[in-house]
N, C-alpha and C. Protein backbone atom coordinates (compact mmCIF):
# COMPACT_ATOMS: atom_id res chain seq x y z
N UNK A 1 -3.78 20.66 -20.86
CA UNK A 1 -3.64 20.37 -19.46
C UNK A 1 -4.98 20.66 -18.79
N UNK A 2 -5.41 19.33 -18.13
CA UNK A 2 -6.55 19.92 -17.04
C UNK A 2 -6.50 20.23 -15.34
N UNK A 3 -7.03 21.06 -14.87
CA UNK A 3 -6.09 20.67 -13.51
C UNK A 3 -7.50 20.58 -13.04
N UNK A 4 -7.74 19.60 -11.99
CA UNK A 4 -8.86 19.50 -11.35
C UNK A 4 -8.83 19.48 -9.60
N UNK A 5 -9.98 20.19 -9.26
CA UNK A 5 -10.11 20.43 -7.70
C UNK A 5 -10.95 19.68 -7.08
N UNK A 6 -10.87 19.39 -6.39
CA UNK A 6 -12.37 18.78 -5.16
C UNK A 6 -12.95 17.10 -6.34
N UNK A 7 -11.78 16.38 -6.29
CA UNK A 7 -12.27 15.03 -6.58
C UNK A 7 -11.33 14.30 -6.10
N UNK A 8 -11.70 13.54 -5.07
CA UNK A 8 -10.34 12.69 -4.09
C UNK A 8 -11.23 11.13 -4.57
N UNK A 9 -9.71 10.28 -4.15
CA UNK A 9 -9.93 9.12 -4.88
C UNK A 9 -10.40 8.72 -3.48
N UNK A 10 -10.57 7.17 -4.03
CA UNK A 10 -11.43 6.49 -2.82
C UNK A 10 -11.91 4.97 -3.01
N UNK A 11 -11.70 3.97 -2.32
CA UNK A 11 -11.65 2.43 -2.14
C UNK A 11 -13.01 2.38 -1.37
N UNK A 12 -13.91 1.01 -1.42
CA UNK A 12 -15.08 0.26 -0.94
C UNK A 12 -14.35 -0.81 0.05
N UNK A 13 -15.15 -1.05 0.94
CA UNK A 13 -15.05 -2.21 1.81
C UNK A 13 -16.49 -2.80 2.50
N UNK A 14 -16.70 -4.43 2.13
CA UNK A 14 -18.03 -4.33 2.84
C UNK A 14 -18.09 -4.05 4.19
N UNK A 15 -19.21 -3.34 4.42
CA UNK A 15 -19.74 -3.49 5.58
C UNK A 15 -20.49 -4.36 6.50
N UNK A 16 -19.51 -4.21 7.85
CA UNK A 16 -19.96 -5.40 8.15
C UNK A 16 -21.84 -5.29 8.86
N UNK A 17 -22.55 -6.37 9.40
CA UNK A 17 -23.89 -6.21 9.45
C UNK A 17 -23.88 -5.23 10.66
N UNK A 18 -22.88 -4.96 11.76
CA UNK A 18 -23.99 -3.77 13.34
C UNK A 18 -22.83 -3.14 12.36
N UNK A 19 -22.09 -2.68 11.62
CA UNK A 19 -21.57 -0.99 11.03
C UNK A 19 -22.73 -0.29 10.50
N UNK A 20 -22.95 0.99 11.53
CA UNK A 20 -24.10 2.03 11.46
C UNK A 20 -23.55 3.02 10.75
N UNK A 21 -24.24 3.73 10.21
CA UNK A 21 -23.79 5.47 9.91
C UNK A 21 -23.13 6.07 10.85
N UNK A 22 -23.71 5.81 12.39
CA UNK A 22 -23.06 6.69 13.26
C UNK A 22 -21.59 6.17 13.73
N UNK A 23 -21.51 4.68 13.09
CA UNK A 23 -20.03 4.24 12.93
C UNK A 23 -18.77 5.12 12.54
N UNK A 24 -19.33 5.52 11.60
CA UNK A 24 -18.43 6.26 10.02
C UNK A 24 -17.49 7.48 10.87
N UNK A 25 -17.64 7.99 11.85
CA UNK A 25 -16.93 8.85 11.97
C UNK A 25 -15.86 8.71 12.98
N UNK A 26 -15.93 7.51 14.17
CA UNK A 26 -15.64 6.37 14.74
C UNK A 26 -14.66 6.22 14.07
N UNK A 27 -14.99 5.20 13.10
CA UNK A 27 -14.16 4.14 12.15
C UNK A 27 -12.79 5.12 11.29
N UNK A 28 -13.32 6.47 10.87
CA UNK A 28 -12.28 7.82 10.36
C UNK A 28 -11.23 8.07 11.28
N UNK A 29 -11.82 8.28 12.60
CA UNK A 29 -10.65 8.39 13.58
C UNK A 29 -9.59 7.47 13.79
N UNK A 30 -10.08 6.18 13.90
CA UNK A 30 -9.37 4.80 14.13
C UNK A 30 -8.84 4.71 12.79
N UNK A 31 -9.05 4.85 11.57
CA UNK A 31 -7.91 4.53 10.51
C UNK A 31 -6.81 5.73 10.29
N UNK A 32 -7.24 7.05 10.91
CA UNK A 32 -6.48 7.74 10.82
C UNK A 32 -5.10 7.58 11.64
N UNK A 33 -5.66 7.11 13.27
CA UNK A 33 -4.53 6.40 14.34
C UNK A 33 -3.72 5.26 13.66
N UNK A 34 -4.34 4.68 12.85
CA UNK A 34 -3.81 3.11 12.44
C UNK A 34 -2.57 3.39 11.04
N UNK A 35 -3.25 4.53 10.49
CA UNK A 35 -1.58 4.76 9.69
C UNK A 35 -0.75 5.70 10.06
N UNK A 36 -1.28 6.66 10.66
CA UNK A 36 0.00 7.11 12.03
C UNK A 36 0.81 8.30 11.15
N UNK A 37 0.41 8.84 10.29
CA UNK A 37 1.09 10.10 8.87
C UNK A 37 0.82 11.15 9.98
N UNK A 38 1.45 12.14 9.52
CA UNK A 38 1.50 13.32 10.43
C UNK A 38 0.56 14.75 9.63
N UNK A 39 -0.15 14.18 8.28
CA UNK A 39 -0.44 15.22 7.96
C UNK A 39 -2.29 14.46 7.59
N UNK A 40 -3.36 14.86 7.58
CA UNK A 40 -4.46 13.97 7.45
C UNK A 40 -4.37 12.95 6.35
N UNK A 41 -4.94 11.56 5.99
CA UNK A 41 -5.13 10.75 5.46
C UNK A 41 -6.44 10.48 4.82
N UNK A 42 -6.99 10.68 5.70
CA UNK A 42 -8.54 9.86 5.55
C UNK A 42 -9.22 11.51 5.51
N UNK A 43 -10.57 11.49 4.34
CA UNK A 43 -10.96 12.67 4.20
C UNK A 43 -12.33 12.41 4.83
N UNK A 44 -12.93 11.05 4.40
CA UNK A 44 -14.47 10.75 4.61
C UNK A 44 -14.63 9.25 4.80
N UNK A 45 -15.23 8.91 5.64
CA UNK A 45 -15.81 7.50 5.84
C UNK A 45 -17.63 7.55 6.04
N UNK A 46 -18.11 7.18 4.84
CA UNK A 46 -19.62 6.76 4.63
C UNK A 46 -20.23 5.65 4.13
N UNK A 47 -21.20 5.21 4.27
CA UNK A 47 -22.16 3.93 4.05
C UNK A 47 -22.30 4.53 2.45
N UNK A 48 -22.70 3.67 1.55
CA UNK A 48 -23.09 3.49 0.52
C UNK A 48 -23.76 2.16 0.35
N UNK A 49 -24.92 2.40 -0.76
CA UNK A 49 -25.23 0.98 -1.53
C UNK A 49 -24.44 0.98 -2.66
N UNK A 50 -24.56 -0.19 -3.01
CA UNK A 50 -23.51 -0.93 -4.18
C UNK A 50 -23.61 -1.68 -4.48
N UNK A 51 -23.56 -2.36 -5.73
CA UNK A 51 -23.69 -3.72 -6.19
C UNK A 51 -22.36 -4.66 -6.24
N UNK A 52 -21.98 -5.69 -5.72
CA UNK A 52 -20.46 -6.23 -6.16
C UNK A 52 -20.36 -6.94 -7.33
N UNK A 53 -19.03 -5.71 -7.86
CA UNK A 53 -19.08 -6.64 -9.10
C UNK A 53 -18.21 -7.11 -9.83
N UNK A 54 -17.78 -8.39 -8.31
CA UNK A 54 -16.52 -9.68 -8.72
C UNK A 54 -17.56 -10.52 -8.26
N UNK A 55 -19.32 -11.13 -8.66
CA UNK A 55 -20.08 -12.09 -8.07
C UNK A 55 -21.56 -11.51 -8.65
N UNK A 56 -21.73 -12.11 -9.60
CA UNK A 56 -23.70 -11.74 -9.47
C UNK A 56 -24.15 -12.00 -8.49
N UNK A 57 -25.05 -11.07 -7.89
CA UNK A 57 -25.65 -11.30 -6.75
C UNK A 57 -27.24 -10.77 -7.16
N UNK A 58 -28.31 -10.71 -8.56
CA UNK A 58 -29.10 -10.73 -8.64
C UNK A 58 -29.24 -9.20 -8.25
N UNK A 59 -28.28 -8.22 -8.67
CA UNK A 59 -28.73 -7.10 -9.04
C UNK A 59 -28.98 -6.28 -7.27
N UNK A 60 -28.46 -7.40 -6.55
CA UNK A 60 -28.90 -6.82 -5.12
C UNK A 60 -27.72 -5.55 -4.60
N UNK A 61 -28.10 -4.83 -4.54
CA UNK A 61 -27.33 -3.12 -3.62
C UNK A 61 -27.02 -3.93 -1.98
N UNK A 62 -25.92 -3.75 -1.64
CA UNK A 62 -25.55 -4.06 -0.22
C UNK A 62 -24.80 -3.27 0.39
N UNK A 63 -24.64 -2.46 1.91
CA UNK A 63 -24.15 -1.62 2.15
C UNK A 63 -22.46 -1.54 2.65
N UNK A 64 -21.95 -0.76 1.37
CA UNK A 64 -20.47 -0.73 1.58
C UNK A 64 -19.87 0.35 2.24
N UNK A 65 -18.65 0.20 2.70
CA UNK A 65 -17.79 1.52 3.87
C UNK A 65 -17.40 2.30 2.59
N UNK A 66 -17.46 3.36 2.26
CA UNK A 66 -16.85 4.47 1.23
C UNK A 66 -15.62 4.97 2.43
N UNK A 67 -14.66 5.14 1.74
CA UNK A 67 -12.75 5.92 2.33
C UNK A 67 -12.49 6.35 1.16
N UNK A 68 -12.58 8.00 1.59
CA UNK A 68 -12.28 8.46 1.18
C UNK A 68 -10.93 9.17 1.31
N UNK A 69 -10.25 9.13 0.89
CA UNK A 69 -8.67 9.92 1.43
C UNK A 69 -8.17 11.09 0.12
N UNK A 70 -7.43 11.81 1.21
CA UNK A 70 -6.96 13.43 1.18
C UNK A 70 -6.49 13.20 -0.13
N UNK A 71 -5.36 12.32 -0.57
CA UNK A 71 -4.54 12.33 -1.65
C UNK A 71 -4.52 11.12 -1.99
N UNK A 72 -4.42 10.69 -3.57
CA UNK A 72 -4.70 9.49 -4.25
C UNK A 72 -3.09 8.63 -3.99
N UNK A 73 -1.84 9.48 -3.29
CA UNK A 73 -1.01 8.33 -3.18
C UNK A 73 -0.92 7.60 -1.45
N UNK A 74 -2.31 7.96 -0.95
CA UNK A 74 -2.26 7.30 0.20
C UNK A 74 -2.90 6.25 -0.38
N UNK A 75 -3.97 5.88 -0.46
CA UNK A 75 -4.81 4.49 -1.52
C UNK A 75 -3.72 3.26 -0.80
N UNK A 76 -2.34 3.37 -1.67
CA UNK A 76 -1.79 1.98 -1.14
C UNK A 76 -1.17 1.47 0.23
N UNK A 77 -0.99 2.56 0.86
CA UNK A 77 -1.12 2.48 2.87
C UNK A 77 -2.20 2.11 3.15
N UNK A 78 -3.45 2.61 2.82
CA UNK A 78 -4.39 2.64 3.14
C UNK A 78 -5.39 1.27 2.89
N UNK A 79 -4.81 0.74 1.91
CA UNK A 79 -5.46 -1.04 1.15
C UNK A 79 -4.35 -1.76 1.78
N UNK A 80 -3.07 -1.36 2.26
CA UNK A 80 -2.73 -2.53 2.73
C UNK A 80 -2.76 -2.67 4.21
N UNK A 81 -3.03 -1.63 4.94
CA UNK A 81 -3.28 -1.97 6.13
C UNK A 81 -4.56 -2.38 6.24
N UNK A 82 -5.50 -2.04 5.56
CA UNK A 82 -6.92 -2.57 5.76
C UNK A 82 -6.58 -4.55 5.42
N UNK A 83 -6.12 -4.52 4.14
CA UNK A 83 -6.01 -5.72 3.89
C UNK A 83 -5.17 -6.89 4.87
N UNK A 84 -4.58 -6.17 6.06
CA UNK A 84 -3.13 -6.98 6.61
C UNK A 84 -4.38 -7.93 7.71
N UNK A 85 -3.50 -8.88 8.27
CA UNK A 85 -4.05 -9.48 9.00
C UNK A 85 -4.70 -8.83 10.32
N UNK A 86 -5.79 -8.37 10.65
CA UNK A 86 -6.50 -7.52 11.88
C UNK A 86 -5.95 -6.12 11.87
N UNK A 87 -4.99 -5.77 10.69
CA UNK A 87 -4.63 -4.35 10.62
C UNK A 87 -5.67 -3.14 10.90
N UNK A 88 -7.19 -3.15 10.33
CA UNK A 88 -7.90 -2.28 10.44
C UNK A 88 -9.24 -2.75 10.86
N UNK A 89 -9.51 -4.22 11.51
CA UNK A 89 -10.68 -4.57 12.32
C UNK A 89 -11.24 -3.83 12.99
N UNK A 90 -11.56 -3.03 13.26
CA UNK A 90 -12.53 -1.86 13.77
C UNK A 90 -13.27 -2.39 15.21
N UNK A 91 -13.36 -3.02 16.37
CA UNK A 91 -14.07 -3.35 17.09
C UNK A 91 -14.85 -4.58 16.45
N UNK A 92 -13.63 -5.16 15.83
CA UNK A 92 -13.53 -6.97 15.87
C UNK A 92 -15.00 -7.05 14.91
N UNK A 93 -15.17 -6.06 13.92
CA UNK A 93 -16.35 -6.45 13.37
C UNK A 93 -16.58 -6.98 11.87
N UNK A 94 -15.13 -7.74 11.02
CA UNK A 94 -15.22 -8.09 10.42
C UNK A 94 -14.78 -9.51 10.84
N UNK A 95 -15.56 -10.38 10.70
CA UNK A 95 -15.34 -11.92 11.35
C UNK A 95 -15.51 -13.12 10.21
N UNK A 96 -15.40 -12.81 9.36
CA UNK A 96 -15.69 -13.90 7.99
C UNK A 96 -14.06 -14.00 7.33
N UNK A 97 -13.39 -12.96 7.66
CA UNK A 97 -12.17 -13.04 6.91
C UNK A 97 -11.09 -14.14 6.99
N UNK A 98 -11.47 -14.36 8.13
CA UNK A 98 -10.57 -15.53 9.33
C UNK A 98 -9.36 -15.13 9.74
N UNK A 99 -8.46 -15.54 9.07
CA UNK A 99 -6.91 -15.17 8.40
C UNK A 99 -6.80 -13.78 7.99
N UNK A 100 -7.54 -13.77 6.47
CA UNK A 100 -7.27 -12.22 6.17
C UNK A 100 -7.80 -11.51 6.81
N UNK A 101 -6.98 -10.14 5.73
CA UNK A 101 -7.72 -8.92 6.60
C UNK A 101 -8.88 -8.67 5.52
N UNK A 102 -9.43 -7.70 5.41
CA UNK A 102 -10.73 -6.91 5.34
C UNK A 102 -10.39 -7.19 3.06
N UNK A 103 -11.06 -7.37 2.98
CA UNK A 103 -11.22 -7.73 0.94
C UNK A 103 -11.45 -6.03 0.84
N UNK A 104 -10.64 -5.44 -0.16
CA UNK A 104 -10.95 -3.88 -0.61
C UNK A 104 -11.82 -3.71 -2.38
N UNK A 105 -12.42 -2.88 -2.48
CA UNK A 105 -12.58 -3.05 -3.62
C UNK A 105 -12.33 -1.74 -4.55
N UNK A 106 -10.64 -1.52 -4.80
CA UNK A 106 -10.72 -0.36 -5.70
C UNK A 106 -9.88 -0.37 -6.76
N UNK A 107 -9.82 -1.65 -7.43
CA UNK A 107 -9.22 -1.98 -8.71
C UNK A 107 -9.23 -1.23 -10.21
N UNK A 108 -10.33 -0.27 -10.20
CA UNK A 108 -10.26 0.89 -10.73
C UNK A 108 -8.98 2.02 -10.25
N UNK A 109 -8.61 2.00 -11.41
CA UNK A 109 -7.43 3.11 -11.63
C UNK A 109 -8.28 4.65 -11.25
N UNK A 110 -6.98 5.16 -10.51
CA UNK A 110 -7.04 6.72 -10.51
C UNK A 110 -7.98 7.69 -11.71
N UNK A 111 -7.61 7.79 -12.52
CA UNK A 111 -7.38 8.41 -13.60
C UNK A 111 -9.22 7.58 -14.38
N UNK A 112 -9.40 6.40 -14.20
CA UNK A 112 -10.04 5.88 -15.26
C UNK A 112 -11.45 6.24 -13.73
N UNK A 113 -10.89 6.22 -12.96
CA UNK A 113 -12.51 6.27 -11.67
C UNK A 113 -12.76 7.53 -12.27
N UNK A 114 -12.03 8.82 -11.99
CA UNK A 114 -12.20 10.20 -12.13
C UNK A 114 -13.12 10.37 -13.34
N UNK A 115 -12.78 9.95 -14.93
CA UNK A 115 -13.56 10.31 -15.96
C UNK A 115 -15.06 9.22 -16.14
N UNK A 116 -14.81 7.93 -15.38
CA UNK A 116 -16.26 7.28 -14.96
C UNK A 116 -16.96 8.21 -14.14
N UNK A 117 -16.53 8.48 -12.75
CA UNK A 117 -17.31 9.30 -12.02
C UNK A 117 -17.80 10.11 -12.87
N UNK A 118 -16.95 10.91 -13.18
CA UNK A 118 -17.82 12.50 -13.73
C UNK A 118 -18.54 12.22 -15.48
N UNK A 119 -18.32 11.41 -15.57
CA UNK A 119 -18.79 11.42 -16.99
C UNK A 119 -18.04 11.67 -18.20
N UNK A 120 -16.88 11.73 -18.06
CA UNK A 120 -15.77 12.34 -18.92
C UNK A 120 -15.69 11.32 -20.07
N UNK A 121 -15.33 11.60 -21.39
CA UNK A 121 -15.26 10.56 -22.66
C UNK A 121 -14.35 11.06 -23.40
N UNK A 122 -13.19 10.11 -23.94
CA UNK A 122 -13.16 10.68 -25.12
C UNK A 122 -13.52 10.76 -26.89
């Protein structure tokens, strides 16, 4: 048995082009209002570079929203309100989606992110 502390799971979303750093803490508050739980949800919202990789894009880093949340069984509240139609538009700043809502990118499993992140093998 391993029991592990201080590694919370966590989904990508691009960012859109005026989302600043000084966004990120903004944008934490407003998803925290938007799923409405009575106990915290959202642990961290930060910029990252990243490469996407459902599209070669020539190796180019582009800056993605990191959400981070408290516990790994919020993840699916949390992807589907982002994903719903204007569910988590932030000050109307994702505008390419049309219809949808916001594309997430955390198709990595729980369990398989944790031993990528840290380096874990067996």
């Amino acid at each position: 048995m391993l029991h592990v502390k201080d590694f919370l799971h966590y989904l990508y979303v691009a960012a859109p082009v005026r989302f600043t750093p000084q966004d990120c803490q903004a944008y934490k508050v407003y998803l925290e209002a938007q799923i409405g739980n009575y106990s915290p949800v959202i642990h961290s919202v930060s910029i990252v570079m990243r490469e996407n990789l459902y599209g070669y894009a020539g190796n180019q880093a582009n800056p993605y929203i990191k959400i981070t949340v408290t516990d790994p069984k919020h993840i699916a509240k949390l992807r589907s309100k982002l994903e719903a139609k204007g569910g988590a538009n932030w000050k109307g700043m994702w505008t390419a989606g049309g219809d949808e809502g916001i594309l997430t990118f955390d198709s990595v499993q729980y369990i398989l992110r944790f031993m990528v992140d840290l380096g874990v093998s067996t």
